[in-house]
Protein backbone atom coordinates (compact mmCIF):
# COMPACT_ATOMS: atom_id res chain seq x y z
CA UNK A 1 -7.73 -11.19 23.39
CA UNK A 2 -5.18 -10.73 20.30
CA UNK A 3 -6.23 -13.15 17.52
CA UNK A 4 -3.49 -12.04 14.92
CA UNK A 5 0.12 -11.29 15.44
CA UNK A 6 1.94 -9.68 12.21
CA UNK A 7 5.73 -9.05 12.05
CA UNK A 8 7.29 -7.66 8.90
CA UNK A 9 10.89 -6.57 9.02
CA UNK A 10 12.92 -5.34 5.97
CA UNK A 11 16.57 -4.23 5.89
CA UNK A 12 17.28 -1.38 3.45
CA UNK A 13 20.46 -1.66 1.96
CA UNK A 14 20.67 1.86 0.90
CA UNK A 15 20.12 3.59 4.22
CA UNK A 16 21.39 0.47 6.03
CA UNK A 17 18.45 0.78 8.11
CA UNK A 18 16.06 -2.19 9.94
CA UNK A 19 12.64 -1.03 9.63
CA UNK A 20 10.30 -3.27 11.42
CA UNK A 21 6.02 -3.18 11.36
CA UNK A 22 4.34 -5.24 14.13
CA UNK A 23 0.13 -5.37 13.98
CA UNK A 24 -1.81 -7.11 16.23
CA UNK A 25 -5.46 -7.69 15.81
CA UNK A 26 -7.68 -8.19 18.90
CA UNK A 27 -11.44 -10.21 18.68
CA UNK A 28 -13.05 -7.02 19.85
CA UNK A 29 -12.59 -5.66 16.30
CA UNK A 30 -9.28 -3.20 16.82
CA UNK A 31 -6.24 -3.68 15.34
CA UNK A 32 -3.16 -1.58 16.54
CA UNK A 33 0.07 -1.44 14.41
CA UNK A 34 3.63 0.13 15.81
CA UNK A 35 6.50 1.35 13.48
CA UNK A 36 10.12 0.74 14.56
CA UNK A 37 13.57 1.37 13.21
CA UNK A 38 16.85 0.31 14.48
CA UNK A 39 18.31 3.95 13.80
CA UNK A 40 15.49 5.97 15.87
CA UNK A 41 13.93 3.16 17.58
CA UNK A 42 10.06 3.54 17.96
CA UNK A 43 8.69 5.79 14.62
CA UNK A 44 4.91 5.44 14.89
CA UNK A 45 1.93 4.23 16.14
CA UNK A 46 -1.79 4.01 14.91
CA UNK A 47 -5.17 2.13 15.79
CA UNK A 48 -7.78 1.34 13.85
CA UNK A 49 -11.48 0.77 14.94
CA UNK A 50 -14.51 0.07 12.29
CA UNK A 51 -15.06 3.12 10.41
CA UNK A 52 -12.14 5.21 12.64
CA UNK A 53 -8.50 5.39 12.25
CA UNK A 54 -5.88 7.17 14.38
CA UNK A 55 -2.00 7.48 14.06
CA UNK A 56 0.81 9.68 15.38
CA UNK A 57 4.54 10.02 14.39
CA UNK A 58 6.75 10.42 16.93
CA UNK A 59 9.84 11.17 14.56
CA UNK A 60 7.48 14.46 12.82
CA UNK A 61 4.90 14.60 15.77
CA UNK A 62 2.42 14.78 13.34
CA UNK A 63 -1.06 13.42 14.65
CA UNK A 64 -3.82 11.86 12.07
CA UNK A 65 -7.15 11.27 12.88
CA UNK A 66 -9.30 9.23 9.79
CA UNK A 67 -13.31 8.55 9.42
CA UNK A 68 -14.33 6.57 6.43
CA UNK A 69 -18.47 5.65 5.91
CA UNK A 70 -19.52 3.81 3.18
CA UNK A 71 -22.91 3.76 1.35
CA UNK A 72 -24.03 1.85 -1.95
CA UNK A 73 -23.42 5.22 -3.58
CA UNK A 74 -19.35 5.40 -2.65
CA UNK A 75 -17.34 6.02 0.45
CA UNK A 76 -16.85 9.11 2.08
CA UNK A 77 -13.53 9.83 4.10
CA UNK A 78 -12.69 12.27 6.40
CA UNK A 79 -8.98 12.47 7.17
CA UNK A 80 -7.33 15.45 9.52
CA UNK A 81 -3.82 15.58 9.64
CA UNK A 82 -1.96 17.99 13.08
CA UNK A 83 1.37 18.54 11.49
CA UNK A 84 4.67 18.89 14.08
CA UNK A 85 1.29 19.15 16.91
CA UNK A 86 0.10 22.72 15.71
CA UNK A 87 -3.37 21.98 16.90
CA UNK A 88 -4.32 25.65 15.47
CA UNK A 89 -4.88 24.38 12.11
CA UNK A 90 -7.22 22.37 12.85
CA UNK A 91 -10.25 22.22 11.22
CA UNK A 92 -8.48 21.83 7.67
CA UNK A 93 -9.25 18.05 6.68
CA UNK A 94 -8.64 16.34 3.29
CA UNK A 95 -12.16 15.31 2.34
CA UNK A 96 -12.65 12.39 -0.66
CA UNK A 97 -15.07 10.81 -2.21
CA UNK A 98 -15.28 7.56 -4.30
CA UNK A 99 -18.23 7.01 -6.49
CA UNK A 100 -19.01 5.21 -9.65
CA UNK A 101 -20.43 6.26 -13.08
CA UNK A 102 -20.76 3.38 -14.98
CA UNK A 103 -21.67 -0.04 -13.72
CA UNK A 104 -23.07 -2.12 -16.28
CA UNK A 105 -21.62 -5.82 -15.78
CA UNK A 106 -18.69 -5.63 -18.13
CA UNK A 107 -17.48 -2.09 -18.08
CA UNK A 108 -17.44 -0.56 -14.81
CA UNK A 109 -15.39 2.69 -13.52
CA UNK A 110 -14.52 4.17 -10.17
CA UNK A 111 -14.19 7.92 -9.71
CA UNK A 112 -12.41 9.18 -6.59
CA UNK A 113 -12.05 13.03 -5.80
CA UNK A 114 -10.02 14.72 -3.32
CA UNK A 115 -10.36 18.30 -1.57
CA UNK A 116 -7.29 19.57 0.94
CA UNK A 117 -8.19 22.01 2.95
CA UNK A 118 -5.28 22.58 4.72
CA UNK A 119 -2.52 22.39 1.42
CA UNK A 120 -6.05 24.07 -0.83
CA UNK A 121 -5.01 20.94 -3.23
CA UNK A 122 -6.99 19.41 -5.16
CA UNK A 123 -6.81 15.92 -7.18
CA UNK A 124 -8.69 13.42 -9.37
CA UNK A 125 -8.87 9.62 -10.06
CA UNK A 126 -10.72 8.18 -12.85
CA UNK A 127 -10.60 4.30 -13.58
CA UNK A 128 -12.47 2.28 -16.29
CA UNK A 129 -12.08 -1.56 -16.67
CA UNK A 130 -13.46 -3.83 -18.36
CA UNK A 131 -13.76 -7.53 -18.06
CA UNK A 132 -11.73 -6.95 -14.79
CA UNK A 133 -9.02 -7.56 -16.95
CA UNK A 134 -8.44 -4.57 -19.19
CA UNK A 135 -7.83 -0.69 -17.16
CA UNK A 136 -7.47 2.43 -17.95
CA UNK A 137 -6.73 4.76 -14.78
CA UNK A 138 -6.16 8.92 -15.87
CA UNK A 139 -5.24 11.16 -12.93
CA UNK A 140 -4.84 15.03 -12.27
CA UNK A 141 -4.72 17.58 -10.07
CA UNK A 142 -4.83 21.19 -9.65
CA UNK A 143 -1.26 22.21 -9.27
CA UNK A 144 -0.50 21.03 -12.97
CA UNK A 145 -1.72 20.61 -16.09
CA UNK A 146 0.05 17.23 -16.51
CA UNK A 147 -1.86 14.27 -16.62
CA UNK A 148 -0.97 11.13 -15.63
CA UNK A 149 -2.52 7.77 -17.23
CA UNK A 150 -2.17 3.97 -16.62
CA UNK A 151 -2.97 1.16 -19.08
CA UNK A 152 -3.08 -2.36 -17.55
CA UNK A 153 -3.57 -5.86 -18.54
CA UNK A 154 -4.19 -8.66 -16.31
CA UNK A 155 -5.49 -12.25 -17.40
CA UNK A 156 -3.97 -13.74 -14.19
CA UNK A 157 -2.56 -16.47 -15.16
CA UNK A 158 0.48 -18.41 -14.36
CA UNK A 159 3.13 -16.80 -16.64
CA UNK A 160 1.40 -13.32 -16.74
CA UNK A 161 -0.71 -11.97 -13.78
CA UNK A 162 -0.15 -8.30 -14.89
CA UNK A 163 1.41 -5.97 -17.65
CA UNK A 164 0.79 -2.25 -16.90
CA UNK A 165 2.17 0.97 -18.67
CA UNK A 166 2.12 3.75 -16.26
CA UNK A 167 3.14 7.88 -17.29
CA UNK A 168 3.94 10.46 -14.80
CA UNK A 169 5.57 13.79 -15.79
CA UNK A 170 8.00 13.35 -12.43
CA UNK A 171 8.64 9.22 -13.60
CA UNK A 172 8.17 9.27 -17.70
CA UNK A 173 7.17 5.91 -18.80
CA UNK A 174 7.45 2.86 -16.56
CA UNK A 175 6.80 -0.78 -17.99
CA UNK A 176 5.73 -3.60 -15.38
CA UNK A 177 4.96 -7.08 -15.81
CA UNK A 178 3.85 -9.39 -12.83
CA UNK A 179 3.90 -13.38 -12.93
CA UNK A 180 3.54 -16.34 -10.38
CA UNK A 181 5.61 -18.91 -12.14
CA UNK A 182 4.88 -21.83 -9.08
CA UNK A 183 2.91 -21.77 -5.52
CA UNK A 184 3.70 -19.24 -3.18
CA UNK A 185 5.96 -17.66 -5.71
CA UNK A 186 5.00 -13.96 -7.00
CA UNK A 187 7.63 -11.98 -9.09
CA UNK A 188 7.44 -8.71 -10.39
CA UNK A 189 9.24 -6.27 -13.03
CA UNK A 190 9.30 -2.58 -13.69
CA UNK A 191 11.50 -0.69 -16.22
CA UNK A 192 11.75 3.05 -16.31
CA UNK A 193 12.87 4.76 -19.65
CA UNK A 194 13.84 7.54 -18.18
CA UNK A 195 16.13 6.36 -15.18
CA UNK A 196 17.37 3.88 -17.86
CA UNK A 197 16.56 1.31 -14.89
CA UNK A 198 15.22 -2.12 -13.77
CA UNK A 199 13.39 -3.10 -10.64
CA UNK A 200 12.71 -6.07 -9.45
CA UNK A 201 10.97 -8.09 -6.57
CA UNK A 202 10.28 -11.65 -5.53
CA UNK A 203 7.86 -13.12 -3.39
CA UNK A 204 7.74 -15.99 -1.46
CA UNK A 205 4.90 -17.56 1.37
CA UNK A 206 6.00 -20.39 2.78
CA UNK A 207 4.33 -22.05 6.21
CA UNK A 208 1.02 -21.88 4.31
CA UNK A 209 1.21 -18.45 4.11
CA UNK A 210 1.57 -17.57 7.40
CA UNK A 211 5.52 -16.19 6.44
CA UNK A 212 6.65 -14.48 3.65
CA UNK A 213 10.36 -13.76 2.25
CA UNK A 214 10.73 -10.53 0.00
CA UNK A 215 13.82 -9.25 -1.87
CA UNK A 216 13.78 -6.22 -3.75
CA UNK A 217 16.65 -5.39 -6.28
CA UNK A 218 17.24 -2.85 -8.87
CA UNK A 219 19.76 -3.25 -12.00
CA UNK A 220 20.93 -0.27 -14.77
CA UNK A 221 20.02 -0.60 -18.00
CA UNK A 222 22.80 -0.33 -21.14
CA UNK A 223 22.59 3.51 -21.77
CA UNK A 224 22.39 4.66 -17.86
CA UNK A 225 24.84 6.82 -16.96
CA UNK A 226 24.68 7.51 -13.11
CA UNK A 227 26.25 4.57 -11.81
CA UNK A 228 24.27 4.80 -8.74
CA UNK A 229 22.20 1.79 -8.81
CA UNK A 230 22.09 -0.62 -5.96
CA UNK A 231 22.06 -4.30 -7.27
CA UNK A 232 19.78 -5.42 -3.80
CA UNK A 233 17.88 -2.70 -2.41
CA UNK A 234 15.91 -4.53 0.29
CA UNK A 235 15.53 -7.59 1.97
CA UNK A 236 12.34 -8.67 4.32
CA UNK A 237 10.51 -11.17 5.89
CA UNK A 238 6.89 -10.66 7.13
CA UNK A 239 5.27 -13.55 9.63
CA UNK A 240 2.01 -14.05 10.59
CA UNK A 241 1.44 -15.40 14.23
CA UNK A 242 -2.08 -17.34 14.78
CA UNK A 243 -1.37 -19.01 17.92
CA UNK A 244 -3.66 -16.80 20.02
CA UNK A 245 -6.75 -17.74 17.97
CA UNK A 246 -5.73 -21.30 17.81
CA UNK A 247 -5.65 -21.51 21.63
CA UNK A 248 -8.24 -19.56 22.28
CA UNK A 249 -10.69 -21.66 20.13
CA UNK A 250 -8.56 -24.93 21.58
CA UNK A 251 -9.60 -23.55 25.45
CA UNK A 252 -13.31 -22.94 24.18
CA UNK A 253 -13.86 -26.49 22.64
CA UNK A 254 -12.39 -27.66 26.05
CA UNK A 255 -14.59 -25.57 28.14
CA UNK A 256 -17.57 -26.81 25.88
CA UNK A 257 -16.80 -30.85 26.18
């Protein structure tokens, strides 16, 4: 029996296009989750299952299957992607591993490490934080010799959740800042110094968080020159239906008086 209903639907105002996300979770422990778009109707459709995963595309007809198993030591995860159904290339998963080095109370890290087979790619994650306020995340892989770094802040209070300085070579510097000025409220910030550009994005749950409104918009800074910038990019709302559990455990005190 379904105990969870979830529909999010945004509206992209760039591609004019309704994307829509509907996830329903059963009691028996598997959730199933289907894709649609009002340009090319269904997109995709995936299950999930304890430790297994499995999705396909119908827009790419790419198939992935996913394993994950996780010990005290890290988590292991096995991932296999069938591109366009060319079943020949399988075996040629994307092994990773996530591990830690340091775990002392205050300062812990998390290392992850990444192998694909198929693409012969390889990437790194290291992050270090203190306090579980103060990060420091440095990434890599083997295709460059760029590396990319993140400093974060986050004391979680009202007026600042978050500040984070993130540097890519393919984004430059971006500046965010995160705050949840009143209940239900989140809103968020990001400036790129490259783009010359501002994003932004609130957040609202209403119906004690069982719905939540989202409205994504991007402005140009003074110096941008392209002109391109969309004032309101997207526009969503996400709802959470219960009523299945709710009647299920409304039938079950029945049965039991």
């Amino acid at each position: 029996m379904a105990e969870k209903v979830s529909n999010k639907s945004v509206y992209d105002l760039q591609k004019k296009e309704l994307k829509n996300r509907t996830e329903v979770k059963f009691d028996i422990g598997l959730k199933v989750g289907c894709n649609f778009s009002d340009q090319t109707n269904l997109v995709s459709v995936d299950a999930e299952k304890g430790a297994y995963k499995f999705g396909y595309d119908f827009q790419r007809q790419d198939a992935v299957f996913q394993y994950t198993r996780k010990k005290n030591a890290g988590t292991f995860k096995f991932r296999q992607m069938v591109p366009g159904r060319h079943w020949e290339v399988v075996p040629s998963p994307a092994v990773e591993l996530t591990t830690k080095l340091v775990d002392n109370g205050k300062l812990r890290d998390s290392l992850k490490l990444v192998y694909d087979f198929q693409n012969r790619f390889a990437h790194y994650t290291e992050t270090l934080k203190y306090k579980q306020q103060f990060k420091v995340r440095v990434a890599g892989d083997s295709r460059s010799t760029d590396t990319a770094f993140c400093v974060g802040y986050k004391p979680d209070s009202r007026w600042v959740k978050s500040v984070k300085l993130v540097h890519t070579a393919a984004t430059g510097p971006l500046l965010s800042y995160k705050l949840k000025p009143a209940a239900g409220w989140k809103l968020g910030s990001e400036a790129s110094l490259r783009s010359r550009t501002l994003a932004a994005s609130a957040t609202f749950k209403a119906l004690q968080g069982d719905a939540e409104l989202v409205l994504d918009a991007a402005v140009p800074l003074p110096g941008n020159s392209t002109g391109k910038v969309a004032l309101l990019r997207k526009a969503g709302v996400k709802v959470d239906l219960k009523f299945w559990a709710a009647a299920a455990a409304a039938a079950a005190a029945a049965a039991a008086a």
